[in-house]
N, C-alpha and C. Protein backbone atom coordinates (compact mmCIF):
# COMPACT_ATOMS: atom_id res chain seq x y z
N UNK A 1 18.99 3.92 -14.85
CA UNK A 1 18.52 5.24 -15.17
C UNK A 1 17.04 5.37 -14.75
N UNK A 2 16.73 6.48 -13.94
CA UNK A 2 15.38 6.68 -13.72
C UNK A 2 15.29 7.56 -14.87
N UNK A 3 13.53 6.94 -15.09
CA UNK A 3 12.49 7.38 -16.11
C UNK A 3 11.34 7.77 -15.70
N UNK A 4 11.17 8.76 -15.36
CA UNK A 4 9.47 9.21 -14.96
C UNK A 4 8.36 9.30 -15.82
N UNK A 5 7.01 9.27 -15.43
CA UNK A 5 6.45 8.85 -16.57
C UNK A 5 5.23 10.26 -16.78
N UNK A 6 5.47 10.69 -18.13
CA UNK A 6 4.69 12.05 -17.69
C UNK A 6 3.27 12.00 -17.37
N UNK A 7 2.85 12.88 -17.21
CA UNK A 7 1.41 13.40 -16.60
C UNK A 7 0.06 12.59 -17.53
N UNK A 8 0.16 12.85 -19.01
CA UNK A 8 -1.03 12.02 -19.73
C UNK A 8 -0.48 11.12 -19.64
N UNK A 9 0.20 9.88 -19.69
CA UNK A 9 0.45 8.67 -19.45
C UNK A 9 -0.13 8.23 -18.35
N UNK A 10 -0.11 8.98 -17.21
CA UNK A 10 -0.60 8.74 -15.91
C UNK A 10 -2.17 8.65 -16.05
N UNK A 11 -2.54 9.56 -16.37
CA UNK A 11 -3.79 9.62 -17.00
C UNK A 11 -4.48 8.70 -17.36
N UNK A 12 -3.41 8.51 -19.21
CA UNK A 12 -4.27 7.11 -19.46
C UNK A 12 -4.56 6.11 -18.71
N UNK A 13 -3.88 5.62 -17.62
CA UNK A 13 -3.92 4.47 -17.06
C UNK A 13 -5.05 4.42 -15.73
N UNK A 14 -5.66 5.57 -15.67
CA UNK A 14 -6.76 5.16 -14.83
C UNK A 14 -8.15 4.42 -14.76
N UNK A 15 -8.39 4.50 -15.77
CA UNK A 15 -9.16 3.26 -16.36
C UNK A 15 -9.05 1.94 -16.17
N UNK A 16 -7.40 1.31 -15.89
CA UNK A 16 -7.14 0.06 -15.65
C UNK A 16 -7.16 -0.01 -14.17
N UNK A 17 -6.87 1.25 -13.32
CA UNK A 17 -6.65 1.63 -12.01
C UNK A 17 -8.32 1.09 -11.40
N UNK A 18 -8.79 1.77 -11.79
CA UNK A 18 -9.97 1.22 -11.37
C UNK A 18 -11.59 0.08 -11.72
N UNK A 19 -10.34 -0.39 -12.81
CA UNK A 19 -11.58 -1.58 -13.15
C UNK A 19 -10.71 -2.77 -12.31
N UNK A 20 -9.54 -2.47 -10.83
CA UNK A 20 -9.25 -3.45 -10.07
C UNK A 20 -10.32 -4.28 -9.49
N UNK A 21 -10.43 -5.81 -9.13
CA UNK A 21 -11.33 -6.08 -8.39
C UNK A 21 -12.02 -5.62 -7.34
N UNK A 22 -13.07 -5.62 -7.16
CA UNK A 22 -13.63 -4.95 -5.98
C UNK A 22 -13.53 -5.81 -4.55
N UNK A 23 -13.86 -7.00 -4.13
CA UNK A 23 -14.12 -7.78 -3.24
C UNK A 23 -13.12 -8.72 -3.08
N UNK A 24 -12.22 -9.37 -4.04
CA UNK A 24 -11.10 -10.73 -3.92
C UNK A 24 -10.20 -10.36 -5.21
N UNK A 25 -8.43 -10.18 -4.23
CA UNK A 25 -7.64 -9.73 -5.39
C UNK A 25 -6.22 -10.64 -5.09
N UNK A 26 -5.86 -10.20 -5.66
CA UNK A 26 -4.28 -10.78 -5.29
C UNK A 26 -3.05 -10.42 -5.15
N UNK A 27 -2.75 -10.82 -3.57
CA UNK A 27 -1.18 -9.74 -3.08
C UNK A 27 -0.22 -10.16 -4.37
N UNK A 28 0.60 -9.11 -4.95
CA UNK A 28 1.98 -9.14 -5.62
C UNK A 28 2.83 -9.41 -5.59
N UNK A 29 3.37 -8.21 -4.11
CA UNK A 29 4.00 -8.16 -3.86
C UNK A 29 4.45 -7.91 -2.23
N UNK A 30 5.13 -8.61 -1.03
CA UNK A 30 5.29 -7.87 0.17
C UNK A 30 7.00 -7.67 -0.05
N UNK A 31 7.07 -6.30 0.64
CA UNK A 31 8.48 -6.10 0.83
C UNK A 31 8.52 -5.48 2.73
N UNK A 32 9.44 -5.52 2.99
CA UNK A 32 9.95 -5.30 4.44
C UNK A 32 10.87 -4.51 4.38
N UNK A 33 10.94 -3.35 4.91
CA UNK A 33 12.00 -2.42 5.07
C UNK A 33 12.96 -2.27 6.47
N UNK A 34 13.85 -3.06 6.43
CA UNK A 34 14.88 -3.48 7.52
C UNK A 34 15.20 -2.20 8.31
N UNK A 35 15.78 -0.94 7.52
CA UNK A 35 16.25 0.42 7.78
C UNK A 35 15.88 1.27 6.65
N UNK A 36 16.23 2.78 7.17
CA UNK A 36 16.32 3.62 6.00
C UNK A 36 16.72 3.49 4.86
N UNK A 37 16.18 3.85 3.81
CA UNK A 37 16.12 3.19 2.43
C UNK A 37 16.30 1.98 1.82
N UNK A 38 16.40 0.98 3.05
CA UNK A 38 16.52 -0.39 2.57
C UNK A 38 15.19 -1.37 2.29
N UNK A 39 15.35 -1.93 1.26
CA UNK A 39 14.47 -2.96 1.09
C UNK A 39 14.51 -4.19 0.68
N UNK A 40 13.68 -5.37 1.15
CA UNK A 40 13.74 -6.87 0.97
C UNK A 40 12.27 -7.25 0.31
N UNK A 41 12.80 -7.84 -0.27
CA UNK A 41 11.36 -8.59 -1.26
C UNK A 41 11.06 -9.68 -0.61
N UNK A 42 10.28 -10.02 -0.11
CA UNK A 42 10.03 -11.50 0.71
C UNK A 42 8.96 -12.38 0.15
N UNK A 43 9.30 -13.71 -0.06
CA UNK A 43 8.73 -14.66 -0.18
C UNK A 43 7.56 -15.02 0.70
N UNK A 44 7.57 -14.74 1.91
CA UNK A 44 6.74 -15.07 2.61
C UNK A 44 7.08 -13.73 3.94
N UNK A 45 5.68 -13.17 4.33
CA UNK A 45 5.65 -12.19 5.20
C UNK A 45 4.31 -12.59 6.58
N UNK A 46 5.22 -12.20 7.67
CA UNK A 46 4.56 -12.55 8.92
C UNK A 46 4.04 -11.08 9.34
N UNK A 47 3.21 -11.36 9.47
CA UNK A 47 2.16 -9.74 10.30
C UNK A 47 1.67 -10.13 11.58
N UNK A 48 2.53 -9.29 12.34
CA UNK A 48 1.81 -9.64 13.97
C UNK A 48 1.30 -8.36 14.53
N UNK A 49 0.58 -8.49 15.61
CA UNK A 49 -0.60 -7.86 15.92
C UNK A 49 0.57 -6.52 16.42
N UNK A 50 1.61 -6.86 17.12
CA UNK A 50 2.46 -5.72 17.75
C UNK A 50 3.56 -4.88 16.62
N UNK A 51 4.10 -5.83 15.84
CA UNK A 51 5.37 -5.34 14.98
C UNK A 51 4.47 -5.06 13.57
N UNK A 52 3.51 -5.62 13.42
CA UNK A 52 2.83 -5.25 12.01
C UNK A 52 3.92 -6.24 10.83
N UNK A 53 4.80 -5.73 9.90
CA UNK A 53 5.36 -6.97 9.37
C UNK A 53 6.68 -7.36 9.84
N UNK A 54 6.61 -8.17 10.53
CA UNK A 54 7.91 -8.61 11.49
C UNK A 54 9.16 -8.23 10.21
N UNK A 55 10.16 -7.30 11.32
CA UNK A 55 11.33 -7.73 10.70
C UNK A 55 11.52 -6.09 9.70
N UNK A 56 10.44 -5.53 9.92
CA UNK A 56 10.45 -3.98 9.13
C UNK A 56 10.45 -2.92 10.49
N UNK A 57 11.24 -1.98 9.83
CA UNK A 57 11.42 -0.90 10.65
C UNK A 57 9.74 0.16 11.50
N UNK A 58 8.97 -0.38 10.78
CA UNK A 58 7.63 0.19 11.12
C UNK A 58 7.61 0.44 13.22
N UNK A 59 7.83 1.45 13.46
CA UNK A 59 7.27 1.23 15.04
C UNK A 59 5.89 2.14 14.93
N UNK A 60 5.25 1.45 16.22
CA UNK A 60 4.03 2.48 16.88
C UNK A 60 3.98 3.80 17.01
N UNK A 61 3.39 5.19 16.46
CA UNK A 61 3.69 6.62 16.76
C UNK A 61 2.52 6.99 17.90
N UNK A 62 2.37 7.58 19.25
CA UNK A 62 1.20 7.72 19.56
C UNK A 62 0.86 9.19 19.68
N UNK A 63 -0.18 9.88 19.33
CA UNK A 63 -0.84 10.78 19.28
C UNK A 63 -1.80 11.02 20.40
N UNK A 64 -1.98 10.07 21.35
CA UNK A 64 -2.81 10.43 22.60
C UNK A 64 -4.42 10.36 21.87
N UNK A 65 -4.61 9.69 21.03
CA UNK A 65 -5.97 9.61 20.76
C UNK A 65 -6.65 8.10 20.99
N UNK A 66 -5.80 7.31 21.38
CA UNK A 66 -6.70 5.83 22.31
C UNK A 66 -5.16 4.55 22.05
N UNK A 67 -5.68 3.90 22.76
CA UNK A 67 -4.57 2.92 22.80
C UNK A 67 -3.82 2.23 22.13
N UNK A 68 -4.35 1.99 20.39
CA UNK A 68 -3.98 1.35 19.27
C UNK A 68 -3.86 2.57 18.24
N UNK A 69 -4.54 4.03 18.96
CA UNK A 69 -3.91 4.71 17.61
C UNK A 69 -2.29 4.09 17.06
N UNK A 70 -1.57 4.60 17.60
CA UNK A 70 -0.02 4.17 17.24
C UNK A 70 -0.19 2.58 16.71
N UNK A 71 -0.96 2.29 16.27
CA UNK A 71 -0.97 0.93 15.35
C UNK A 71 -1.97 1.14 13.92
N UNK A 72 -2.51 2.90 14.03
CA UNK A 72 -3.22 2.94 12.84
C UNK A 72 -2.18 2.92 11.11
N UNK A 73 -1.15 2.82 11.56
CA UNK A 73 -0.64 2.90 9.88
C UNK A 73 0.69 1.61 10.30
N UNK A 74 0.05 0.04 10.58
CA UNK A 74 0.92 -0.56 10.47
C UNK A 74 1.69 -1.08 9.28
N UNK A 75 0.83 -1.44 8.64
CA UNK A 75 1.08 -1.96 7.30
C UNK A 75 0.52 -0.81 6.20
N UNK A 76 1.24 -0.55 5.21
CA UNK A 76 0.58 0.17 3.97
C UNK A 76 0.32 -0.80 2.85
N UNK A 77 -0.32 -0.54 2.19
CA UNK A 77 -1.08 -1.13 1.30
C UNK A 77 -1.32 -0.42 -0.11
N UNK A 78 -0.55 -0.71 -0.92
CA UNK A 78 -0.54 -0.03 -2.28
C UNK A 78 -1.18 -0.84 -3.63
N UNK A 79 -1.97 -0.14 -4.39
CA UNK A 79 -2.72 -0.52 -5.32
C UNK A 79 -1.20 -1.30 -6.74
N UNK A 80 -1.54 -2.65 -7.43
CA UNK A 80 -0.03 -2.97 -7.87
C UNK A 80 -0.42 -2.38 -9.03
N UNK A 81 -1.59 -1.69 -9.50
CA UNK A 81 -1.82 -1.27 -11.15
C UNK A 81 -1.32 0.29 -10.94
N UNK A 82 -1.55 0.62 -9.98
CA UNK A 82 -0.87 2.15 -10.19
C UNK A 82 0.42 1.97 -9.66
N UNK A 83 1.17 1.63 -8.52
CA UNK A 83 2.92 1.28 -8.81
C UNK A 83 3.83 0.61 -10.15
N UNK A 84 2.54 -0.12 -10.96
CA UNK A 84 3.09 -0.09 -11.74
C UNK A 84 2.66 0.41 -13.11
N UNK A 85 1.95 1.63 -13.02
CA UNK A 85 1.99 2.81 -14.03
C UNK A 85 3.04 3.71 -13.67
N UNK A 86 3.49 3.81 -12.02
CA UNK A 86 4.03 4.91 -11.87
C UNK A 86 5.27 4.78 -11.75
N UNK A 87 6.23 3.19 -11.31
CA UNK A 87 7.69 2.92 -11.51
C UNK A 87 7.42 1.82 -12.47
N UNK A 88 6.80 1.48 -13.17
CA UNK A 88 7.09 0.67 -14.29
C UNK A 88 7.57 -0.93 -13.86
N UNK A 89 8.62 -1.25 -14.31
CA UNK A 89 9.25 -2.47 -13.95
C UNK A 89 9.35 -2.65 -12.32
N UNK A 90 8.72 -3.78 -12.56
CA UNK A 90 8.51 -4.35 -10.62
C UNK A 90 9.67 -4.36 -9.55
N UNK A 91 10.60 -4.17 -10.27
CA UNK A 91 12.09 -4.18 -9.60
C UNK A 91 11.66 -2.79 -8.80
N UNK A 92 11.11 -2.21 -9.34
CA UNK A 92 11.06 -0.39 -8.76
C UNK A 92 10.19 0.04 -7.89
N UNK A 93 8.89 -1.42 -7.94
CA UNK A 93 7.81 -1.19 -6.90
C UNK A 93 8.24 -0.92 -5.53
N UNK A 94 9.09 -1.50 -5.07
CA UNK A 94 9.80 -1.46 -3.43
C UNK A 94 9.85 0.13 -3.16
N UNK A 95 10.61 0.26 -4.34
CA UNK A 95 11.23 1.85 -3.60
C UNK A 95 9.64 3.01 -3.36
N UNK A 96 8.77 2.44 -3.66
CA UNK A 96 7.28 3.04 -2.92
C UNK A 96 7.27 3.44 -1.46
N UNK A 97 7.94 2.35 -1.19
CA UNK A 97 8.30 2.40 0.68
C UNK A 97 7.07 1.50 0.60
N UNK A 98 5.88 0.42 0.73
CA UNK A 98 4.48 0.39 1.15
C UNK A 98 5.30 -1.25 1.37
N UNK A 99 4.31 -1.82 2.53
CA UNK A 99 4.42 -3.33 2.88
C UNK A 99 4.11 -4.33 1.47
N UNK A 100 2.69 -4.27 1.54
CA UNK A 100 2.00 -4.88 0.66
C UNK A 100 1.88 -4.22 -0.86
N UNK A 101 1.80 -4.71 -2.16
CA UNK A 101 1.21 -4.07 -3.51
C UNK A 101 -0.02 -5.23 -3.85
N UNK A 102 -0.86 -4.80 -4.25
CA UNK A 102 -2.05 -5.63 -4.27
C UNK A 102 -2.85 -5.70 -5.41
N UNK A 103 -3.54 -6.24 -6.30
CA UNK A 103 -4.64 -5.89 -7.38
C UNK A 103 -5.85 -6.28 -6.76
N UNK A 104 -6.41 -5.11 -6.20
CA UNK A 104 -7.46 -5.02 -5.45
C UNK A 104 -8.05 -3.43 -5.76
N UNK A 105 -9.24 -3.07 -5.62
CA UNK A 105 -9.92 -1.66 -5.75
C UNK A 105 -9.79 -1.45 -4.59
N UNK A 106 -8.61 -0.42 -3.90
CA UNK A 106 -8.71 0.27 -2.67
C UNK A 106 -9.39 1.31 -2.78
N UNK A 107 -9.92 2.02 -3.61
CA UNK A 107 -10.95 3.35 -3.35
C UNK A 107 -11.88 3.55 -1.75
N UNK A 108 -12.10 4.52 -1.15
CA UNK A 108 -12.90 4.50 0.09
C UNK A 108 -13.89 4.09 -0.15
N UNK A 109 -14.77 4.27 -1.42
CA UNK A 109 -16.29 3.61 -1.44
C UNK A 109 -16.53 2.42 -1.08
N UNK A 110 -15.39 1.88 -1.79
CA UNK A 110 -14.77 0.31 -1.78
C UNK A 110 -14.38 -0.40 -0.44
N UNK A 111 -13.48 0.31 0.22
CA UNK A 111 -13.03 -0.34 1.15
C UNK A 111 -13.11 0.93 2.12
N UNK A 112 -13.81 1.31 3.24
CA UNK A 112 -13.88 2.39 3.84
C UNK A 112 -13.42 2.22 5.46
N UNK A 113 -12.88 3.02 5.68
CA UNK A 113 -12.38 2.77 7.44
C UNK A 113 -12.83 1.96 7.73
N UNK A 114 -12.61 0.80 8.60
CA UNK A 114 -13.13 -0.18 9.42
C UNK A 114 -13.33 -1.69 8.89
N UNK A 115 -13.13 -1.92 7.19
CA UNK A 115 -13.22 -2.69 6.46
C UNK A 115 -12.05 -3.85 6.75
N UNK A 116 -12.28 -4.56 6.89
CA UNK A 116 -11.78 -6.06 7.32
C UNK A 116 -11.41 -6.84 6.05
N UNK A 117 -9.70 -7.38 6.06
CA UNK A 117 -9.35 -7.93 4.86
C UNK A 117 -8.70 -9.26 4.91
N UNK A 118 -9.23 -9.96 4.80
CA UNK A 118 -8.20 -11.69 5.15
C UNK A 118 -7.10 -11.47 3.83
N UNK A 119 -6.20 -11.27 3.95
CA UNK A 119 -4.88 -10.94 3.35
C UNK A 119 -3.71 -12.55 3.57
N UNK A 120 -3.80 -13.24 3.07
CA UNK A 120 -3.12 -14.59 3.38
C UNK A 120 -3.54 -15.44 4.42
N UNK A 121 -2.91 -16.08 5.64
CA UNK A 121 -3.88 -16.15 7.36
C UNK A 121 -3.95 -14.84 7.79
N UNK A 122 -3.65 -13.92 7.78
CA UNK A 122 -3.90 -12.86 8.59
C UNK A 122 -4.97 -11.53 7.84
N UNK A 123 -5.54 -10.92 8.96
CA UNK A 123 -6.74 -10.20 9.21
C UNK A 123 -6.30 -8.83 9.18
N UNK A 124 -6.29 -7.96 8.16
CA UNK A 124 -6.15 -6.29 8.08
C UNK A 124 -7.42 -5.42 8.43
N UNK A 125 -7.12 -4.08 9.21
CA UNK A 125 -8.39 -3.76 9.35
C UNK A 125 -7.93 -2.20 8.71
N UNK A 126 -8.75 -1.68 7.65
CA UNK A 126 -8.69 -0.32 6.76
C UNK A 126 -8.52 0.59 8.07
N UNK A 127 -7.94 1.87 8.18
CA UNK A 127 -8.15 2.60 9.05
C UNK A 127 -8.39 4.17 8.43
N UNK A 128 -8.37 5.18 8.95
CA UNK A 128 -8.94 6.34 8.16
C UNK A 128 -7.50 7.42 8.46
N UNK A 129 -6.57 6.75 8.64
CA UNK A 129 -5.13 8.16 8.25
C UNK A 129 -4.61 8.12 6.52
N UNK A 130 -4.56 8.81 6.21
CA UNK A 130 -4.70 8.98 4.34
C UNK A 130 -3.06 8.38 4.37
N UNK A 131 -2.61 8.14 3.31
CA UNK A 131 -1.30 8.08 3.16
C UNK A 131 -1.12 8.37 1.69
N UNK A 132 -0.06 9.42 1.57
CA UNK A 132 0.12 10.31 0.61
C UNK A 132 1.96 10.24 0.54
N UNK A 133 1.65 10.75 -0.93
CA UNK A 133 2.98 10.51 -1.80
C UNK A 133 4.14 12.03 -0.73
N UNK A 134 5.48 11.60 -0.49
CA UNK A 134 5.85 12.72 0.12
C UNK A 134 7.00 13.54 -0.93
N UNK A 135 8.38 13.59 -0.61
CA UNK A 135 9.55 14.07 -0.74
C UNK A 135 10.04 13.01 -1.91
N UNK A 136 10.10 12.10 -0.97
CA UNK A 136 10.87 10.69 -1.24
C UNK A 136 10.07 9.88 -2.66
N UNK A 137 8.56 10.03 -2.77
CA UNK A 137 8.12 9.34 -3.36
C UNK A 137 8.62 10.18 -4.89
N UNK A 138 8.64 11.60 -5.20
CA UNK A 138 8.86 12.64 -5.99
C UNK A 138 10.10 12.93 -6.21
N UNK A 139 10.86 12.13 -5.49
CA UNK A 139 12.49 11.89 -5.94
C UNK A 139 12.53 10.84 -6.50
N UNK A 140 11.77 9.58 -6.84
CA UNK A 140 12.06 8.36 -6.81
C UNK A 140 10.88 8.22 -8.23
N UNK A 141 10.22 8.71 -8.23
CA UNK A 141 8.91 8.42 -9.16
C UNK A 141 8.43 9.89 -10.12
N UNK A 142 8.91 10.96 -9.56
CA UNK A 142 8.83 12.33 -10.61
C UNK A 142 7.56 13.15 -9.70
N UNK A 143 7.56 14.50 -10.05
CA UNK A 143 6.82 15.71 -9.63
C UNK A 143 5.03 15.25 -10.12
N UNK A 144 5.29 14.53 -11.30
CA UNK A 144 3.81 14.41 -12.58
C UNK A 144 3.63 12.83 -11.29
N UNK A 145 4.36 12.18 -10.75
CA UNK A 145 3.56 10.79 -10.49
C UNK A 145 2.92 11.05 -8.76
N UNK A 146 3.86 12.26 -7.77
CA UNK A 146 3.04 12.42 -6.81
C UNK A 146 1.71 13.61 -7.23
N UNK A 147 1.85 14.63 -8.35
CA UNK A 147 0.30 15.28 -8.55
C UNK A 147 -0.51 14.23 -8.20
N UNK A 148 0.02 12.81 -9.13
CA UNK A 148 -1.24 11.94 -9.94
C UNK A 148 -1.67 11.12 -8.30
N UNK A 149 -1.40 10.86 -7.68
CA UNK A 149 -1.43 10.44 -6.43
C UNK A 149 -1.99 10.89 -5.34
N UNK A 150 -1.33 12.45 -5.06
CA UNK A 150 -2.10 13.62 -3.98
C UNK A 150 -3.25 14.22 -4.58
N UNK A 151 -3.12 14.53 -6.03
CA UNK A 151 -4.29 15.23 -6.21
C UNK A 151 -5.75 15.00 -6.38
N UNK A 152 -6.77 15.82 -6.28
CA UNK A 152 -7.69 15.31 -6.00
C UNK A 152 -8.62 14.30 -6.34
N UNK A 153 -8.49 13.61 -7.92
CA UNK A 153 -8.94 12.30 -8.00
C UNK A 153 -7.76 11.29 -7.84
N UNK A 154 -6.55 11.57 -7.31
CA UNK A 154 -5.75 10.76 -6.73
C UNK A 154 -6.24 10.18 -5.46
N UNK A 155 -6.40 11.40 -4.78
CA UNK A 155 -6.81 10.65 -3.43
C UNK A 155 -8.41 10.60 -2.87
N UNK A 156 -8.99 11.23 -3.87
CA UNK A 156 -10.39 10.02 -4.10
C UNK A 156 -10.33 8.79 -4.36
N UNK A 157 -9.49 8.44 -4.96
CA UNK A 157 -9.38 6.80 -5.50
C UNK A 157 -8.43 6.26 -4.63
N UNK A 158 -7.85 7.09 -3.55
CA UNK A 158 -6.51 6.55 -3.04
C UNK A 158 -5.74 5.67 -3.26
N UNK A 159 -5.41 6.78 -4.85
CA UNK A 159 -4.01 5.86 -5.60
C UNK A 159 -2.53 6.06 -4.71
N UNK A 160 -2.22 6.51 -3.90
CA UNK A 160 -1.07 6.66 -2.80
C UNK A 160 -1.08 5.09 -1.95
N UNK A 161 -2.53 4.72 -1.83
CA UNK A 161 -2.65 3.57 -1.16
C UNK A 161 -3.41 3.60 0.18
N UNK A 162 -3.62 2.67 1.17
CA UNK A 162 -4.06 3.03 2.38
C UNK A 162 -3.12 2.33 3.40
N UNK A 163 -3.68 2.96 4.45
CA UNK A 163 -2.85 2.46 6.25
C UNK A 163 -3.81 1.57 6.45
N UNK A 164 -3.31 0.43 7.37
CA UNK A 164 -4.05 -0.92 7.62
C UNK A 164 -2.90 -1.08 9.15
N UNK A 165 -3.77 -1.82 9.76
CA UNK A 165 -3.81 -2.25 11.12
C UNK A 165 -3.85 -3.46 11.07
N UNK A 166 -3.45 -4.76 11.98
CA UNK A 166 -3.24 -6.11 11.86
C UNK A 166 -4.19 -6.24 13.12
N UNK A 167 -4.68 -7.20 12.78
CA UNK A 167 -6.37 -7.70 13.33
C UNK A 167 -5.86 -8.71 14.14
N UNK A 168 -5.63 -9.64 12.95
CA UNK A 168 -5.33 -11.07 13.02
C UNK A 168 -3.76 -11.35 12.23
N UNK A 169 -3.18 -11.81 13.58
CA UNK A 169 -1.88 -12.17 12.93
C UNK A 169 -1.59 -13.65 11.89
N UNK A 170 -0.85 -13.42 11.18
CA UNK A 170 -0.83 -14.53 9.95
C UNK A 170 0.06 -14.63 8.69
N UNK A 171 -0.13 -14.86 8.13
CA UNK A 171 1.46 -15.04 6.83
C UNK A 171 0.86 -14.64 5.59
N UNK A 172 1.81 -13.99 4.74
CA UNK A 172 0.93 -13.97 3.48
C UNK A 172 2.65 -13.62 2.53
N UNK A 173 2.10 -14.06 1.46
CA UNK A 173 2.80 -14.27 0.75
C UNK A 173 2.53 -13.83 -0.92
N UNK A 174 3.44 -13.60 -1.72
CA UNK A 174 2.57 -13.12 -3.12
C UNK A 174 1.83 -14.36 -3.35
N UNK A 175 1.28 -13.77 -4.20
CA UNK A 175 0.41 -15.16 -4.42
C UNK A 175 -0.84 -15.16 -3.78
N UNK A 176 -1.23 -15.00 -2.75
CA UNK A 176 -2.35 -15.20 -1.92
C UNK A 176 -3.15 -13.77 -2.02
N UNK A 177 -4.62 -14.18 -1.81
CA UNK A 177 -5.41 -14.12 -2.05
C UNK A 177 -5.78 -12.74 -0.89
N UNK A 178 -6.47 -11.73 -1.53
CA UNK A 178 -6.42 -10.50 -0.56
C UNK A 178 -8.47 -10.52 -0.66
N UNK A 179 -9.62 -10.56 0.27
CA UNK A 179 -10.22 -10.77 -0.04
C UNK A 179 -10.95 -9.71 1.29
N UNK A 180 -12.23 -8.56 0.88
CA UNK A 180 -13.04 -7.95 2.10
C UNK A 180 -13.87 -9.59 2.49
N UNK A 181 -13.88 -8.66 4.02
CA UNK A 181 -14.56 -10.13 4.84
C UNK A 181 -16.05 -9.32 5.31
C-alpha cells in the first residue's frame, strides 16, 4: 500500500535535510535502471566515462550546445535524508528513478556547477541542468512530496537532487565514501 506523507511532515524534516554533511558523506544507496520502470539495487556500481552507470538505461541526449552536453545528466544524485522523508522505507527509495542516494549536503551553495566529487574510485563532476520531481515522481510519492521538492525552497536546497557527469571512471558501492575534491 502506498502512503504519502503530507505536507507538514515534509516540513518538519528539513532541518535534518540540511544539517547533511557538507564536504564527506556516504553513498546509501546505487540502483541501475535496466528499462522502463525497472529497477536493481546493486552491490557494487561501475560508472564509465561513456555509459555513466554501466548496465542502466541512461543514454546521451544532445542539444547542440558542445560535445559532452549529452553527458550533462549522466548520473543523478539524490539527497538519502529527503528520499527518505519522502518514500519512507528504503525498499521505496529506487522508485525515485536517481543512480546514486547519498548523505551528503547537495544544496548549490554547497556543491555548485563544476564541483568535483570522488564518489567510490570514480570522479563526478556537478553540472548546472536542475532535476526536478515530474509525473512519475507524484504518482509514486504524492502531489504534497513533488510541491516539497519543485518548490521554491525545494529547489534552493535541491531536494529533487542533482545531474552529475562522470569525470573519472570507477566503482562505488554503498558504503563508500562520497567526498568534494
Amino acid at each position: 500500500m502506498t502512503v504519502y506523507v503530507e505536507a507538514d511532515q515534509l516540513e518538519a524534516g528539513l532541518a535534518s535535510i540540511v544539517a547533511a554533511p557538507k564536504a564527506e558523506g556516504t553513498v546509501e544507496l546505487v540502483v541501475r535502471r535496466p528499462a522502463v520502470g525497472e529497477r536493481e539495487v546493486l552491490d557494487e556500481g561501475v560508472l564509465d566515462l561513456e555509459a555513466g552507470l554501466v548496465g542502466d538505461r541512461w543514454r546521451p541526449h544532445r542539444s547542440g550546445a558542445g560535445d559532452d552536453d549529452g553527458k550533462l545528466a549522466q548520473i543523478t544524485v539524490m539527497n538519502a535524508r529527503v528520499i527518505a522523508l519522502v518514500a519512507g522505507e528504503r525498499e521505496r527509495w529506487p522508485l525515485a528513478g536517481d543512480q546514486l542516494y547519498v548523505d551528503l549536503d547537495l544544496r548549490p551553495e554547497n556543491l555548485p556547477p563544476g564541483t568535483r566529487l570522488e564518489v567510490g574510485s570514480a570522479v563526478l563532476e556537478v553540472t548546472a541542468i536542475p532535476h526536478t520531481g515530474c509525473a512519475k515522481f507524484t504518482e509514486r510519492f504524492g502531489s504534497s512530496a513533488t510541491r516539497f521538492v519543485n518548490g521554491t525552497t525545494g529547489r534552493a536546497l535541491r531536494l529533487r537532487g542533482m545531474n552529475t557527469r562522470v569525470v573519472e571512471a570507477g566503482v562505488v558501492r554503498p558504503g563508500d565514501s562520497i567526498r568534494k575534491l
